[in-house]
Each structure stands twice: as C-alpha cells, then as structure tokens.
Protein backbone atom coordinates (compact mmCIF):
# COMPACT_ATOMS: atom_id res chain seq x y z
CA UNK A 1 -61.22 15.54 -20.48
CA UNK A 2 -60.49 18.45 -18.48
CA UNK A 3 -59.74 16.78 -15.21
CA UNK A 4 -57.58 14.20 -16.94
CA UNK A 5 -55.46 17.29 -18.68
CA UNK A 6 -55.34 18.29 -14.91
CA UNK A 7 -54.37 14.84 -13.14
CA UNK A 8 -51.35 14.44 -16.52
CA UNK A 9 -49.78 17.94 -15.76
CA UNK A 10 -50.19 17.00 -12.21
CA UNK A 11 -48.00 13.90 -13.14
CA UNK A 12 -45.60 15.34 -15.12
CA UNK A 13 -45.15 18.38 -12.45
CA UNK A 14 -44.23 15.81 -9.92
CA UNK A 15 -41.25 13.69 -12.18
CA UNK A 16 -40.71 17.04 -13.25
CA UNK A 17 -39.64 18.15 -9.45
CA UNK A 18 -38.26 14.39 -8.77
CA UNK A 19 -35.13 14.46 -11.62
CA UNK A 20 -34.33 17.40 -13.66
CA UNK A 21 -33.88 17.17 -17.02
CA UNK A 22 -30.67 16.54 -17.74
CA UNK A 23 -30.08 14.45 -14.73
CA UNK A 24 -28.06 11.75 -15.01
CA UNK A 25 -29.09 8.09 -14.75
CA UNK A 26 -29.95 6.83 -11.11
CA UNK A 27 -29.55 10.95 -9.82
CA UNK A 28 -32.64 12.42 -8.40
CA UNK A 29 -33.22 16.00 -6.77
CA UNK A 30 -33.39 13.64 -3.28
CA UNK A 31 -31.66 10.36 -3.95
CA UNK A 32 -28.27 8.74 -6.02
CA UNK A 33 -28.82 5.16 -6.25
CA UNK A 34 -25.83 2.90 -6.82
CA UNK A 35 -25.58 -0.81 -7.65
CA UNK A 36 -23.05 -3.38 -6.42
CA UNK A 37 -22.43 -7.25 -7.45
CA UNK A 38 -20.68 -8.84 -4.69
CA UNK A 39 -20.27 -12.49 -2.76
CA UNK A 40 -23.25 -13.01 -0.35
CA UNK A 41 -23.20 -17.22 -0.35
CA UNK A 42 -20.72 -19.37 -0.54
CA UNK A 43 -17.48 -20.05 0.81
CA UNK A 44 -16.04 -16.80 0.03
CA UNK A 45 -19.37 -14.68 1.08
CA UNK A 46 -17.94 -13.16 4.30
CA UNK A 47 -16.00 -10.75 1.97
CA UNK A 48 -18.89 -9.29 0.32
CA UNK A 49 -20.93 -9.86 3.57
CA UNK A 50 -18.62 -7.73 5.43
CA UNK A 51 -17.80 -4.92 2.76
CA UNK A 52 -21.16 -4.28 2.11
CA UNK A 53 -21.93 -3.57 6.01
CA UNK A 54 -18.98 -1.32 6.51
CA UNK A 55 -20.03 0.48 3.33
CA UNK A 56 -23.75 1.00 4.53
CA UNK A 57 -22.02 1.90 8.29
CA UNK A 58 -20.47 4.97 6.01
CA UNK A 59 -23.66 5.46 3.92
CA UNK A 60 -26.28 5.37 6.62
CA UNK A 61 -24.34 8.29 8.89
CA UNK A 62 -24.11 10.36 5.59
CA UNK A 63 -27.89 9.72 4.81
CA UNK A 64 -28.52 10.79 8.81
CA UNK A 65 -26.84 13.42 8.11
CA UNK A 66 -28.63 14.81 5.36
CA UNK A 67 -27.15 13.39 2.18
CA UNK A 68 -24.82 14.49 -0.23
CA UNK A 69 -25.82 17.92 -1.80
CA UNK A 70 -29.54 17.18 -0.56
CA UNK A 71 -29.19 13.26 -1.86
CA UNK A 72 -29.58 10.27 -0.19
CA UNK A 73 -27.63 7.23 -1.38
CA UNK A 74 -29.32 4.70 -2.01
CA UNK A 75 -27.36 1.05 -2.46
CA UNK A 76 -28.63 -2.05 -4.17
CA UNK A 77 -26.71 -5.08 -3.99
CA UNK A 78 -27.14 -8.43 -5.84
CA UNK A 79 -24.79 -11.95 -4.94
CA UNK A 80 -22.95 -13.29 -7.61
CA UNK A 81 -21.84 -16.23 -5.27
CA UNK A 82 -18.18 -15.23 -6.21
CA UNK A 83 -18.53 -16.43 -9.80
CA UNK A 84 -18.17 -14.25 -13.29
CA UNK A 85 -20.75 -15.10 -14.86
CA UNK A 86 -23.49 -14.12 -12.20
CA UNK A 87 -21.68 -10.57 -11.69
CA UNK A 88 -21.96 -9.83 -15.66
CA UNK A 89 -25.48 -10.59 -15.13
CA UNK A 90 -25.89 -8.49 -12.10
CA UNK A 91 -24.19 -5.65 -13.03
CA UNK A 92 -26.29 -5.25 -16.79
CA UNK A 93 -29.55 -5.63 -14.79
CA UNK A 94 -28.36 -2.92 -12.37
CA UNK A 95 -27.18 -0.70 -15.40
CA UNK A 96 -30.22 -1.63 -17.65
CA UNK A 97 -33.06 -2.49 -15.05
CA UNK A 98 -32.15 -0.89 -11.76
CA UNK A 99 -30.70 2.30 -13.76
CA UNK A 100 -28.31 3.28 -10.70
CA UNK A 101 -25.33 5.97 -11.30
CA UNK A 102 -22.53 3.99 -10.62
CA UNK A 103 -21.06 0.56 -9.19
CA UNK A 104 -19.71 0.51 -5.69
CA UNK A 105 -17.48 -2.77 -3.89
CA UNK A 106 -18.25 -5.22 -6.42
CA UNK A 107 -15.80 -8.60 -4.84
CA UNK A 108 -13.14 -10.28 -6.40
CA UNK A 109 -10.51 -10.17 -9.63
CA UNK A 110 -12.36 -12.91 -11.47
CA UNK A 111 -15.70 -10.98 -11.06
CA UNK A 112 -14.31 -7.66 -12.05
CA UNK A 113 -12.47 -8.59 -15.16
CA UNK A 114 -15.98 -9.86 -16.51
CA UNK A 115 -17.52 -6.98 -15.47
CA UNK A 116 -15.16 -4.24 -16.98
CA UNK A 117 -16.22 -4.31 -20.59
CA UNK A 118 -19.51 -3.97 -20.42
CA UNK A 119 -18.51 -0.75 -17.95
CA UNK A 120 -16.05 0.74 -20.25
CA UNK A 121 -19.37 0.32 -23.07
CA UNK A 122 -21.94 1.98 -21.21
CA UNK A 123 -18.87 4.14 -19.50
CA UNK A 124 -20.23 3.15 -15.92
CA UNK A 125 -18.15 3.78 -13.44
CA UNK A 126 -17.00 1.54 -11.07
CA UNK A 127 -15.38 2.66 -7.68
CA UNK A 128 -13.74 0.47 -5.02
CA UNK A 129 -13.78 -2.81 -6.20
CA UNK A 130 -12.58 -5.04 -3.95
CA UNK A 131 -9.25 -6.12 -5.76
CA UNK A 132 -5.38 -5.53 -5.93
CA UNK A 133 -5.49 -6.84 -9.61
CA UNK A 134 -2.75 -4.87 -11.75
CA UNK A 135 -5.05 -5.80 -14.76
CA UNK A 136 -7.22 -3.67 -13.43
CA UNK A 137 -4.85 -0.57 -12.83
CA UNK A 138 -2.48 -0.82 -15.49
CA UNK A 139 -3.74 0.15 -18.09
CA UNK A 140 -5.74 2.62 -16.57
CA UNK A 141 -9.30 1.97 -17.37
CA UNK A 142 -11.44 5.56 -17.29
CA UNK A 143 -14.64 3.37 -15.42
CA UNK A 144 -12.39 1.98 -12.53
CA UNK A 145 -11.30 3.83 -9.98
CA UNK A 146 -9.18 1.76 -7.29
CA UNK A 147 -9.20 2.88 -3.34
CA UNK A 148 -6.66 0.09 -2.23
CA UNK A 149 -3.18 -0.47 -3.14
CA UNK A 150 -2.30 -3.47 -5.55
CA UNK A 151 -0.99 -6.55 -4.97
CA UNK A 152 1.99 -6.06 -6.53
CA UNK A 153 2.50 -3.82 -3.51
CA UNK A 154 1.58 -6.21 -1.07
CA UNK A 155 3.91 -8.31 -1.98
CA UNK A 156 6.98 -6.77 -3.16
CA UNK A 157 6.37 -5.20 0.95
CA UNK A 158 6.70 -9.19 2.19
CA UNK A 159 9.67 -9.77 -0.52
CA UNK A 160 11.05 -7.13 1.43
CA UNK A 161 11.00 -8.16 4.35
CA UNK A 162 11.45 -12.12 3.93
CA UNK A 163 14.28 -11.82 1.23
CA UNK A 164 15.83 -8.25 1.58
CA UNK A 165 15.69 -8.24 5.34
CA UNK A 166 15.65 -11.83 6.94
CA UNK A 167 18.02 -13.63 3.72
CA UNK A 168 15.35 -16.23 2.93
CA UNK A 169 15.29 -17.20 -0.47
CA UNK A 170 13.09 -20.07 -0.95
CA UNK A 171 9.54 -18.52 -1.81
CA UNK A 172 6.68 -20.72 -3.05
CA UNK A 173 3.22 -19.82 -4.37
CA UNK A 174 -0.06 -21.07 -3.41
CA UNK A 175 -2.69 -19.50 -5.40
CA UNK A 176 -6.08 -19.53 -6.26
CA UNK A 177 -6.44 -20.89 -10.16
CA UNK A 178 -8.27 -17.87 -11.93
CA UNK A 179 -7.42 -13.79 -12.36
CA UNK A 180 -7.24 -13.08 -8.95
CA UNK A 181 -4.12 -15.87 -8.31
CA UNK A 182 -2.72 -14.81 -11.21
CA UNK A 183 -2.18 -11.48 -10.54
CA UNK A 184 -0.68 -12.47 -6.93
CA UNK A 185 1.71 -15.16 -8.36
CA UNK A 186 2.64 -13.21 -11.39
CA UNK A 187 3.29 -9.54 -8.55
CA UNK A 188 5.37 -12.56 -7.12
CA UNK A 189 7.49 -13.74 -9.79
CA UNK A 190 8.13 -10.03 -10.47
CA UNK A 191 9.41 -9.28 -6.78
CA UNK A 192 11.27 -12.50 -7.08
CA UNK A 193 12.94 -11.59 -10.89
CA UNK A 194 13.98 -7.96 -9.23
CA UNK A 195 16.44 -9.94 -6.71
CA UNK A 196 17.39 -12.82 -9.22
CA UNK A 197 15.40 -15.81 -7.87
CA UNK A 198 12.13 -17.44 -8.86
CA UNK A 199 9.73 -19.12 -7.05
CA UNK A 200 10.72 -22.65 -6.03
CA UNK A 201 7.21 -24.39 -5.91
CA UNK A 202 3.44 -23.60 -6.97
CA UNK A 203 0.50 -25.09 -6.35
CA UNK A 204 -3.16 -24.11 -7.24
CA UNK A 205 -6.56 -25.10 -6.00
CA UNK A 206 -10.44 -24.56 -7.56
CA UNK A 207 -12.20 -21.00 -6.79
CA UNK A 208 -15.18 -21.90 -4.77
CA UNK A 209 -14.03 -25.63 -4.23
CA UNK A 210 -11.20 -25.55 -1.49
CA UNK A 211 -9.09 -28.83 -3.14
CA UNK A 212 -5.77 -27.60 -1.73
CA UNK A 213 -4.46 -31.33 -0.43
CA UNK A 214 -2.75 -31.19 -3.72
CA UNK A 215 -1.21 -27.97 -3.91
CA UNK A 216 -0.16 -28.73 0.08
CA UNK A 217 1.78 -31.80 -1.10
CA UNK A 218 3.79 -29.67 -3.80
CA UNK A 219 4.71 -27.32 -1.88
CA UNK A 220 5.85 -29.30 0.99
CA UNK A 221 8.44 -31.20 -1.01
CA UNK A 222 9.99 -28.06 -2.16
CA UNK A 223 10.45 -27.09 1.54
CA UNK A 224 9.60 -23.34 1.11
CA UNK A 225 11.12 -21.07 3.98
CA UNK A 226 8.15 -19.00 3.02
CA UNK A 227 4.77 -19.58 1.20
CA UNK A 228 2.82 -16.23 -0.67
CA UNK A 229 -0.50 -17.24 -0.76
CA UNK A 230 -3.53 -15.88 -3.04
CA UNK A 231 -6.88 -17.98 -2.14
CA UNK A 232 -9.53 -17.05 0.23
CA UNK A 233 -10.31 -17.58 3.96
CA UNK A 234 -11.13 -21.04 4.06
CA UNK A 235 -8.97 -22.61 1.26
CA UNK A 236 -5.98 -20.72 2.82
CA UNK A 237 -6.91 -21.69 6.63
CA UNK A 238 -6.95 -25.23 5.27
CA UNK A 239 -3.96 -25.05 3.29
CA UNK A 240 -2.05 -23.70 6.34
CA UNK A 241 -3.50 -25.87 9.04
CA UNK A 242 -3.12 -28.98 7.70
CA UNK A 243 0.73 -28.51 7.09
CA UNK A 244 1.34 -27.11 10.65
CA UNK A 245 -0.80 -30.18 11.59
CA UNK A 246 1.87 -32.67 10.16
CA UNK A 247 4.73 -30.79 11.01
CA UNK A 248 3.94 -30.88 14.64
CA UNK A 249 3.36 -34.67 14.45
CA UNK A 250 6.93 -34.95 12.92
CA UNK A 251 8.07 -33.43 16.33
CA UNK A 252 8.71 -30.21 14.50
CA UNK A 253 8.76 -26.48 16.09
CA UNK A 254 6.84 -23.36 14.60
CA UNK A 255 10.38 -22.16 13.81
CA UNK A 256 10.83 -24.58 11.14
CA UNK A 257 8.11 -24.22 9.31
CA UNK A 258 7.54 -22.02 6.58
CA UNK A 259 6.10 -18.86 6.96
CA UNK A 260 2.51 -18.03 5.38
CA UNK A 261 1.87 -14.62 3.94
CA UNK A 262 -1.85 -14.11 2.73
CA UNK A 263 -2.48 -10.68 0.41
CA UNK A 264 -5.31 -9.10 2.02
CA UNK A 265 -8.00 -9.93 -0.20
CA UNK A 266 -7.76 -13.06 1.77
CA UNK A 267 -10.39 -11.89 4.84
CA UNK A 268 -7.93 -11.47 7.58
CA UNK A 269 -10.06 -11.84 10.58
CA UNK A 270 -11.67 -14.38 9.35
CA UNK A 271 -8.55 -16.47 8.73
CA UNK A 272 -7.49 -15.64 11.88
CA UNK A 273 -10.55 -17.26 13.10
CA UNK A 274 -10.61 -20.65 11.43
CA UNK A 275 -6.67 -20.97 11.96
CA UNK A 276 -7.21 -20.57 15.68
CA UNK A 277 -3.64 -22.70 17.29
CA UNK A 278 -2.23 -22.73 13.98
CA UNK A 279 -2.27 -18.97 13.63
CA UNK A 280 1.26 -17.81 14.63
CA UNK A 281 3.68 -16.65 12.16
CA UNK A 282 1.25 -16.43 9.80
CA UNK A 283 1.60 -12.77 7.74
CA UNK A 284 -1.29 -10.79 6.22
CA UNK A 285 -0.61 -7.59 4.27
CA UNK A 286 -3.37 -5.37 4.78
CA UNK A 287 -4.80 -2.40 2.69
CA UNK A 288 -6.35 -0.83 6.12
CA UNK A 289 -4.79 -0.33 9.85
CA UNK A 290 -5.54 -3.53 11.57
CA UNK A 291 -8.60 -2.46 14.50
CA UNK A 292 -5.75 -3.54 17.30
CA UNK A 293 -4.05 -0.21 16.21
CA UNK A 294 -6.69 1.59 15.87
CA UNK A 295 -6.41 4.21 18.20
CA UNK A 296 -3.70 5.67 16.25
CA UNK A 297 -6.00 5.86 13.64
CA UNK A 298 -9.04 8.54 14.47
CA UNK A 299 -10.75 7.16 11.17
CA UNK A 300 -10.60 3.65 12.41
CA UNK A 301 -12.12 5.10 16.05
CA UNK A 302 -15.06 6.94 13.71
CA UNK A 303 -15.57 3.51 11.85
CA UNK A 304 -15.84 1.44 15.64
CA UNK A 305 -18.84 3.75 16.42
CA UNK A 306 -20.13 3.39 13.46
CA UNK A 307 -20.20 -0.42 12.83
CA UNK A 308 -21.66 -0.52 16.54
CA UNK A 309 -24.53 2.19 15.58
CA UNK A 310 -25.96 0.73 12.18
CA UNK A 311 -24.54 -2.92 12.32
CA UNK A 312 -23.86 -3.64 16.15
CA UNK A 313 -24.24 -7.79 15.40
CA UNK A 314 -20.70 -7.23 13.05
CA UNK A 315 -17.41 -7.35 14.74
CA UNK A 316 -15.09 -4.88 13.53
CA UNK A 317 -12.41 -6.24 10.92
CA UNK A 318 -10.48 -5.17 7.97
CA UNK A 319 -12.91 -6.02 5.36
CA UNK A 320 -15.91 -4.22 6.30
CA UNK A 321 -13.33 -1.25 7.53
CA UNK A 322 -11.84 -1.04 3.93
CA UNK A 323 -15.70 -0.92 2.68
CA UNK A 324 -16.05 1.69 5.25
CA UNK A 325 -13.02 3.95 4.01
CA UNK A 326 -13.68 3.33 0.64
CA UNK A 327 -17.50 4.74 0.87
CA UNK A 328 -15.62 7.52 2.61
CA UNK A 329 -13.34 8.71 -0.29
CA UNK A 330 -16.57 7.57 -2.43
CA UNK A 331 -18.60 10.09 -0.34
CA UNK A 332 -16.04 12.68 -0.62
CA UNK A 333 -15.62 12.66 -4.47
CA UNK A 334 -19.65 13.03 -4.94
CA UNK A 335 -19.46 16.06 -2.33
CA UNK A 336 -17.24 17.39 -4.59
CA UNK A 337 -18.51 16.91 -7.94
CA UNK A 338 -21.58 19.13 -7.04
CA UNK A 339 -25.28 19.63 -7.42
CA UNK A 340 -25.35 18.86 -11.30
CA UNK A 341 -23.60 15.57 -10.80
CA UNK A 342 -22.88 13.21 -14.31
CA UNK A 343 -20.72 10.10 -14.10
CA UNK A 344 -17.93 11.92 -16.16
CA UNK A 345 -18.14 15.08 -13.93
CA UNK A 346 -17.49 12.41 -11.00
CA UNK A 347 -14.67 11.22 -13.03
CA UNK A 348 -12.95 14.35 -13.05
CA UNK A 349 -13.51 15.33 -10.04
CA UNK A 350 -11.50 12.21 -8.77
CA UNK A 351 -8.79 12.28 -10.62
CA UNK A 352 -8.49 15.95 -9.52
CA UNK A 353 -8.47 14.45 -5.84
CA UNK A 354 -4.63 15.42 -4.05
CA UNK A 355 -3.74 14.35 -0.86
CA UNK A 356 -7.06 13.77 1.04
CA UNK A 357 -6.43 12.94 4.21
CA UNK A 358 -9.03 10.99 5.90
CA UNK A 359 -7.22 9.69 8.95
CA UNK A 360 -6.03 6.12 8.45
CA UNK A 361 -2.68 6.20 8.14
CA UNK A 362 -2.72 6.89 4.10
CA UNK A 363 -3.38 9.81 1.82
CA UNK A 364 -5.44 9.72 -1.30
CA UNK A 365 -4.68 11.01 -4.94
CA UNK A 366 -5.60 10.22 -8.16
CA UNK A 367 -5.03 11.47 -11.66
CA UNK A 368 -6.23 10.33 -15.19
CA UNK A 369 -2.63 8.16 -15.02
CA UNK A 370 -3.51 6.77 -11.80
CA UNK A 371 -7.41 5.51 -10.54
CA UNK A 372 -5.73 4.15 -7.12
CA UNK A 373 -6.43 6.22 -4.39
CA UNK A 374 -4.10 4.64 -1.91
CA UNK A 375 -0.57 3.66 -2.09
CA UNK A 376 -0.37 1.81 1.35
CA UNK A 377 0.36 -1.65 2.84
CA UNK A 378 0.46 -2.43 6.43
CA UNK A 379 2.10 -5.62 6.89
CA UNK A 380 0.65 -7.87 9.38
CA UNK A 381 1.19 -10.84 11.84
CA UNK A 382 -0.91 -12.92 13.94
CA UNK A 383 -0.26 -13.40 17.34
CA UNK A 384 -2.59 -15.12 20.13
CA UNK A 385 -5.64 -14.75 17.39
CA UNK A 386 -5.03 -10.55 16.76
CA UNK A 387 -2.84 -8.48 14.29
CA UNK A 388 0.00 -6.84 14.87
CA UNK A 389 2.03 -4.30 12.87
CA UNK A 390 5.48 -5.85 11.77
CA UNK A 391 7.39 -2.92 12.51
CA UNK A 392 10.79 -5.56 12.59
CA UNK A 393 10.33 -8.48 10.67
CA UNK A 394 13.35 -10.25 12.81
CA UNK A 395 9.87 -10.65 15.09
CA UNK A 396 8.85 -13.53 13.22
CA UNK A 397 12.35 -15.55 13.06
C-alpha cells in the first residue's frame, strides 16, 4: 500500500510540474499545442500544403530558439480536402480530442464559415485563417483574428487601377460558386456600384470540380475588357488558358484580350506555373511582397533562409510566405501575452497590438473593432513566369 501511495504522489508530482493548475487548455509549463484544419489533397491542396510549411519554417526557428516564454509550439494539422464539412469535423476533434489552445491557418471561406460557430461556442480562437472573407471581419467576431487584408481591398485596389486609372469599364466576374466567390463578386459589385457601373457578365464553376467551359463561354460573349476572378489555381489557370487559346487562333493579339485579375487566395505561383505562355497580363493582388522584391523586404530575406533551413524541397512563394508572416505576428502576440497565458488574455493582448512592424512592407494593429492585422495589397503582374509590382498600371495596356 505504501509504495503505491508513493508511485500516485510520484504521478501526480509529475502532471503537477507538467501544467499548472489553472493552465489553460493545450498550455503546458514546456509546450502550447495548436490545431489547424486545412487543404492537404485535392485540387486546391497546394494552399494548405504551402501555408502549413511556411508556418512550421516560423515555428521551428522559434522552437530552436527556445520557445515562447519557455514553450514550444507544437502544431497539429488535419486535411479537410477543401470541403466544410470535414473542417467542422476537424476542428471539434482538435478542440475536444486533441485539446490544443487555439486554431492557426485553417484554408478557405467555405471552410471557415463552418467552422466559426462552433469557435465563437467554445470561444476558441482562431488566428490567420487563410481568407479575405468580409463575413468574417465585419462583424467582428471575438474568436477570429485576421492577419491579411480583405478582399474587398483587393479589389477595390484593381477597380482602381482598371476603371479609375486606365477608363475600362467593362468588368466581368468569374467566381468560384460557394462563400469564398461570394465574397469576391459581391467586394466587386461594391467597387463597381461606388463608380456607377455593374458587372457586365458572371459566370461560376463547382469548388473542387474545375467545370469552368461554361462560365468561359459567358463571359466571352459579354467581351469583358477585364475579368475579376475568385476560384483557385487550377480552375482559374484553365479558365484563362483556354480563352487566350482561342483568341490566338482567331489571329488575335494579347492586347485585345481581356485582362485577368486573380485575388490572392488564388495561389499565385502556382498559377503562374500552370499558365506558363498564357501568363502575361494576367494580375494577382497579393496580401505579401512578391519574393522577386524581396530584397526590399528584410522579412521576406529572413523567410528565404528559413524555408531553405527547415523545408529546403519548397520553393519560396506567396502562400507559404503569408503562413510564414502570419506565425510571425502569431508568435509575437503569445510573447506578449506572458507566462500565465489564457485564450482571452491572448485576445487582449492582440487587439492591444499598434503598429508592429515586422519588415514586409505593412504594419500591424488591431483593436476589439478591428481583428485584421494588415491593411495591405500589393498588386501584381506576371511577366516571363515572375511577379512584378504594378507601380503604373498603363504597364499592362
């Protein structure tokens, strides 16, 4: 009896030492473990493929470096294939079953819209998902807390620059038929409404099925001078190569065809790969500098050296570089919040966040009015397969 008295107090020494008290869920004296539902197969799994390893690139030189207040992080991830259903189920196991502190990077409107009630009911938080939804900033939800800027932003940038700058007025919408094209062609039809025009075409196609032909067809009987587009990589490098395919057999020049702008949710480098030839004039606003600039960028440098340390197989691109920043401000927040860290104190602490600087061309704030760190869009063109900066948009006439 004795010796079993000994081996329990042992036991209860040792969980003692492991997580005080009043720790909060998925916080140990030595470890913060934090759960993300993202896109790992499919045709849209390069997004969470990508985020995920520029996240980890930021996570693993924090862990080398000792942690976060004596904590390492400590990331599991589940694949939802891109699909709501799965990332409701993913994110309750790693609430319930996986008991980790908070969501990180979960992929996609769609995916994050299913996910936010159940967050809001076991008030979760959720940082950095990887969406420019205004559902998802406006009304400000107290669980979700937004690094990039919106897609409202993204576009009314293009509707700048297209309408306001170049005179073209015939905008059409290709868009991906669920929450996440929504939100783009609805930030659209706003942009559009501000200068008294509407769009003059739309077209849709199925989330995780790439039927554009269509949409394609639609659109090219309205004869666009420009085309916003909300879909993925593939769906979008279809939808573009295929019309610059028949409007070269016409005898047609790059000049008069319309020009594509993809919100950056699209997986620029990515598209740039599949569009290959068919790749100029094409416009992607981006949440992150593109790589090409990013020696005018020392956070962009840090993130190079990083991706080539931890992941050295991945080639550096805007995705995994927005996971990257992201775990950055993520990192920052927790440093701040403090030894005795709870979900609300990490809360707070972020929305008492005021321009934080961390070297890529933004600054960071948030408030309890605002849970989007970053109010910046760097608009984008390809040209022979890389991005540039549109500094001019008379460039792309």
């Amino acid at each position: 009896m004795g010796k079993r008295l000994i081996a329990l107090s042992f036991i209860l020494a040792v969980l003692f030492i492991a997580a005080p008290s009043d720790a909060e869920q998925g916080v140990t004296n030595n470890q913060i473990t934090i759960g993300m539902s993202t896109v790992l197969t499919g045709p849209a799994s390069f997004l969470g493929i990508d985020f995920r390893v520029g996240a980890e690139a930021y996570f693993n030189r924090v862990n080398e470096g000792g942690g976060i207040n004596g904590r390492k992080l400590k990331l599991i991830v589940y694949d939802d294939g891109y699909e709501p259903k799965a990332a409701v189920e993913n994110v309750t196991r790693l609430i319930k079953k996986d008991h980790v502190f908070c969501l990180f990077g979960n992929v996609g409107t769609p995916t994050t819209v299913a996910v936010k009630p159940f967050l809001e009911q076991e008030k979760v938080p959720l940082f950095a998902p990887f969406t420019g939804a205004e559902s998802l900033r406006n009304p400000v939800s107290r669980y979700i807390l937004n690094y990039r800027a919106s897609y409202n932003q993204e576009v009314e940038v293009f509707i700048q620059g297209l309408v306001d700058t170049l005179g073209l007025k015939r905008i059409g919408v290709f868009y991906q038929d669920d929450a996440y094209g929504q939100a783009v062609l609805d930030a659209t039809r706003h942009a559009l409404a501000r200068r008294g025009l509407s769009p003059v075409a739309t077209g849709t196609y199925t989330r995780n099925l790439e039927d554009v032909y269509n949409a394609q067809e639609t659109l090219m009987a309205a004869k666009p001078h420009a085309v916003v587009m909300a879909g993925t990589y593939s769906a979008c490098a279809k939808f573009i190569s295929g019309w610059k395919r028949q409007a070269f057999i016409k005898g047609k020049k790059e000049s008069d065809i319309p020009i594509f702008m993809n919100v950056s949710f699209v997986g620029p480098n990515k598209l740039a790969e599949l569009l290959d030839k068919y790749g100029e004039r094409v416009v992607v606003t981006q949440v992150v500098p593109p790589i090409q600039a990013g020696a005018n960028y020392p956070a962009v440098v840090e993130y190079v050296e990083s991706l080539r340390k931890y992941s050295p197989q991945t080639r550096p691109g805007s995705v995994s570089l927005e996971g990257y920043l992201a775990a950055k401000v993520f990192v920052e927040i927790l440093k701040r919040a403090g030894k005795e860290l709870t979900r609300e104190g990490f809360i707070r602490t972020a929305e008492a966040v005021r321009d934080l600087d961390i070297q890529a061309g933004n600054v960071i704030g948030f408030s309890d009015q605002n849970h989007q760190g970053s109010q910046t869009v760097y608009p984008t063109f390809i040209k022979d397969g890389t991005f540039h900066l549109i500094r001019d948009w008379n460039a792309l006439k």
